[in-house]
N, C-alpha and C. Protein backbone atom coordinates (compact mmCIF):
# COMPACT_ATOMS: atom_id res chain seq x y z
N UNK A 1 11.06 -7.64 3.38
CA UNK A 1 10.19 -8.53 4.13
C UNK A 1 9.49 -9.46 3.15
N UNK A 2 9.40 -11.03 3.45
CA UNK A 2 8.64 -11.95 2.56
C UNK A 2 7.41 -11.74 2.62
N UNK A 3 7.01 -11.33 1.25
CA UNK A 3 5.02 -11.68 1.57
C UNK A 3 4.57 -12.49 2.44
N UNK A 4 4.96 -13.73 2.67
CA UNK A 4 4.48 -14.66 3.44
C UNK A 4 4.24 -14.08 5.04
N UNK A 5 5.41 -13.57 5.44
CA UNK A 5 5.80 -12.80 6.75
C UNK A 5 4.89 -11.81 6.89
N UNK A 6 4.09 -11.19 6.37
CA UNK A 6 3.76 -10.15 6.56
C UNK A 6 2.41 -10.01 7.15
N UNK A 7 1.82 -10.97 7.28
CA UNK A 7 0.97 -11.94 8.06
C UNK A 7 0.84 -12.78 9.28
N UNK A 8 1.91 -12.86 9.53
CA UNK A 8 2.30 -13.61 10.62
C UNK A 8 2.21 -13.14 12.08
N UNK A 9 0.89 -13.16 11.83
CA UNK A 9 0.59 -12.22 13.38
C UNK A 9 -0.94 -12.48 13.70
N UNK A 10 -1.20 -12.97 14.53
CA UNK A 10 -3.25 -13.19 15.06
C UNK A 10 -3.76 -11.85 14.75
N UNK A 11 -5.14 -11.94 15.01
CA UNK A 11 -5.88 -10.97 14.87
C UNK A 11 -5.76 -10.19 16.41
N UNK A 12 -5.13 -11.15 17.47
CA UNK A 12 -5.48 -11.21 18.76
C UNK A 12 -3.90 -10.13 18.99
N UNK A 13 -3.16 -9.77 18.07
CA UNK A 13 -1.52 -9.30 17.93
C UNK A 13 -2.28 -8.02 17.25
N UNK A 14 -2.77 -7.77 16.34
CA UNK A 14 -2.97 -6.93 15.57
C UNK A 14 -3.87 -5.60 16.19
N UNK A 15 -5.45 -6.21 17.03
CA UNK A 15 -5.60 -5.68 17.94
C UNK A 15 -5.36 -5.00 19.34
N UNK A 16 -4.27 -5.59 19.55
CA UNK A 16 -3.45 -4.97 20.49
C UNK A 16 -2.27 -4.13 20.23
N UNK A 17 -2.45 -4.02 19.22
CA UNK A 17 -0.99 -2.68 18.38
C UNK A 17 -1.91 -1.79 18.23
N UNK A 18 -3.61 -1.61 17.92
CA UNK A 18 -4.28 -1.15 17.63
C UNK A 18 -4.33 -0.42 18.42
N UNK A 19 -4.69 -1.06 19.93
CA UNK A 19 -5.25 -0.31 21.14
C UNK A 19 -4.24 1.01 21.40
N UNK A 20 -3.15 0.43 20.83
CA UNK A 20 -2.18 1.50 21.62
C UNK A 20 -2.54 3.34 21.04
N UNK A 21 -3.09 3.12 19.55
CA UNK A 21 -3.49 4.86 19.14
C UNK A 21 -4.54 5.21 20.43
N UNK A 22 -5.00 4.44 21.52
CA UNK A 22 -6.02 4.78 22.49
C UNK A 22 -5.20 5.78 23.34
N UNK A 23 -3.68 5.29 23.27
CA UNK A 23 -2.85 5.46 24.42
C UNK A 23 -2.41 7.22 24.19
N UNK A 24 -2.59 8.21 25.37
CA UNK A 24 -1.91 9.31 25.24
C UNK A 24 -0.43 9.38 25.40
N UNK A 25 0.16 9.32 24.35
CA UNK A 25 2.03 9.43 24.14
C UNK A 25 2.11 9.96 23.07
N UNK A 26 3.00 11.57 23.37
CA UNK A 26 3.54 12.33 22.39
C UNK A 26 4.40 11.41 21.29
N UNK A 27 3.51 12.19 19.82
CA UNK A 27 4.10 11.35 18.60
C UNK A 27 3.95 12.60 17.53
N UNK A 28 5.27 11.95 16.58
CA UNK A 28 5.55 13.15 15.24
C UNK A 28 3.80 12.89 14.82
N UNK A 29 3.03 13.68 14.06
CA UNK A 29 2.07 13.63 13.47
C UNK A 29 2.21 13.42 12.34
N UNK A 30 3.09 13.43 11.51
CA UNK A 30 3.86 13.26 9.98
C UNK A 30 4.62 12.07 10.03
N UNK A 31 5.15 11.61 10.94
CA UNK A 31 5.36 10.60 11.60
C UNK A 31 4.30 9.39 11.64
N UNK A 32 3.31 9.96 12.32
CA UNK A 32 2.13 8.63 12.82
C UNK A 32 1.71 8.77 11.08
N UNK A 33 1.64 9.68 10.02
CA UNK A 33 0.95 9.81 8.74
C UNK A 33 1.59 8.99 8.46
N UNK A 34 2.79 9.22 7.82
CA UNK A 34 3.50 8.26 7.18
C UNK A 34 3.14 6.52 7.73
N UNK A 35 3.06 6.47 8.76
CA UNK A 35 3.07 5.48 9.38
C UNK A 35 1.60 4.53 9.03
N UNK A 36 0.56 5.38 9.29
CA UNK A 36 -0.93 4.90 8.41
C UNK A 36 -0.66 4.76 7.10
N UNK A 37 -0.47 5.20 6.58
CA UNK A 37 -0.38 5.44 4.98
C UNK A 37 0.37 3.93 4.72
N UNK A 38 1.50 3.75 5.26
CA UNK A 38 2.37 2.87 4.47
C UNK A 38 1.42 1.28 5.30
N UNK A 39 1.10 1.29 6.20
CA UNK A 39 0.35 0.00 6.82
C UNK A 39 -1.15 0.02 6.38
N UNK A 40 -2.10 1.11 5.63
CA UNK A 40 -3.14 0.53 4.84
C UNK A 40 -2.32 -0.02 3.26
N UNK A 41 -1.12 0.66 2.92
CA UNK A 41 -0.98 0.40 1.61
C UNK A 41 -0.55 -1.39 1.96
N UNK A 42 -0.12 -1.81 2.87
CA UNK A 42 0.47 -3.39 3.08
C UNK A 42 -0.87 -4.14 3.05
N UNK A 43 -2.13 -3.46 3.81
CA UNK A 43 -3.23 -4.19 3.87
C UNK A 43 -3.95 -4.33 2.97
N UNK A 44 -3.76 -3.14 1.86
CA UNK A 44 -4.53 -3.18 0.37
C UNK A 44 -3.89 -4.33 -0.34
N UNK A 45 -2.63 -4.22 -0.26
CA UNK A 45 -1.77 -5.21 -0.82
C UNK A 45 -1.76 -6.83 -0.93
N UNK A 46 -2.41 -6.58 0.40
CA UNK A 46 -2.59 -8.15 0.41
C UNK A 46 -3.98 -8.99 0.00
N UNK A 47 -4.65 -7.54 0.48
CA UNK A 47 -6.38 -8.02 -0.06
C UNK A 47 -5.93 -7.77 -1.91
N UNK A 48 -5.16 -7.23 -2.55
CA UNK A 48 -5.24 -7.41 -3.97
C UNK A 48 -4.46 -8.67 -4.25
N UNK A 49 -3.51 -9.39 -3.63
CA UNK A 49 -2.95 -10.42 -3.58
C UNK A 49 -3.54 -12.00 -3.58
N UNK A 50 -4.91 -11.79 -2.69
CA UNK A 50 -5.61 -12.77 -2.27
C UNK A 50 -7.09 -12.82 -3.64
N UNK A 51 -7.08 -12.08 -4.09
CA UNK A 51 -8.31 -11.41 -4.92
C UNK A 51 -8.13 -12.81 -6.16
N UNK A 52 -8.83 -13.45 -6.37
CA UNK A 52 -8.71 -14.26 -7.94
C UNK A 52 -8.59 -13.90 -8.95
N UNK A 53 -6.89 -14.21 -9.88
CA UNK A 53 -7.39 -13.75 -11.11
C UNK A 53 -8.42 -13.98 -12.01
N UNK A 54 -9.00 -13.24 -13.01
CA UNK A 54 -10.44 -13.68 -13.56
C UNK A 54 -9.97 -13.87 -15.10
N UNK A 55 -8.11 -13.25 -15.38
CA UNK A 55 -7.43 -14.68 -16.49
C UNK A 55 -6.92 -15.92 -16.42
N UNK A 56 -6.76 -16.33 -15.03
CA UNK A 56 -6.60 -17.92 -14.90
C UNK A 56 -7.33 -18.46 -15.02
């Protein structure tokens, strides 16, 4: 996936993928882990991406 892409979604998209952990539907629990884990590591990613270098 392009960095660029990985963004490409409103806040108004993002919140509504959100709502759905509201939703009662049987899910792997190691499954949904994996699944957090790897989508804060994309969001760290990008906030370290956006961050200014302080050697340029």
């Amino acid at each position: 996936m392009a960095e660029d892409a990985m963004m490409d979604f409103s806040i108004e998209e993002l919140r509504e993928f959100l709502q759905a952990d509201l939703l009662d539907v049987p899910v792997d629990p190691r499954f949904k882990e994996r699944l957090k884990r790897r989508l804060w590591e994309l969001v760290e990613r990008q906030v370290r991406d956006r961050e200014p270098n302080p050697d340029d």
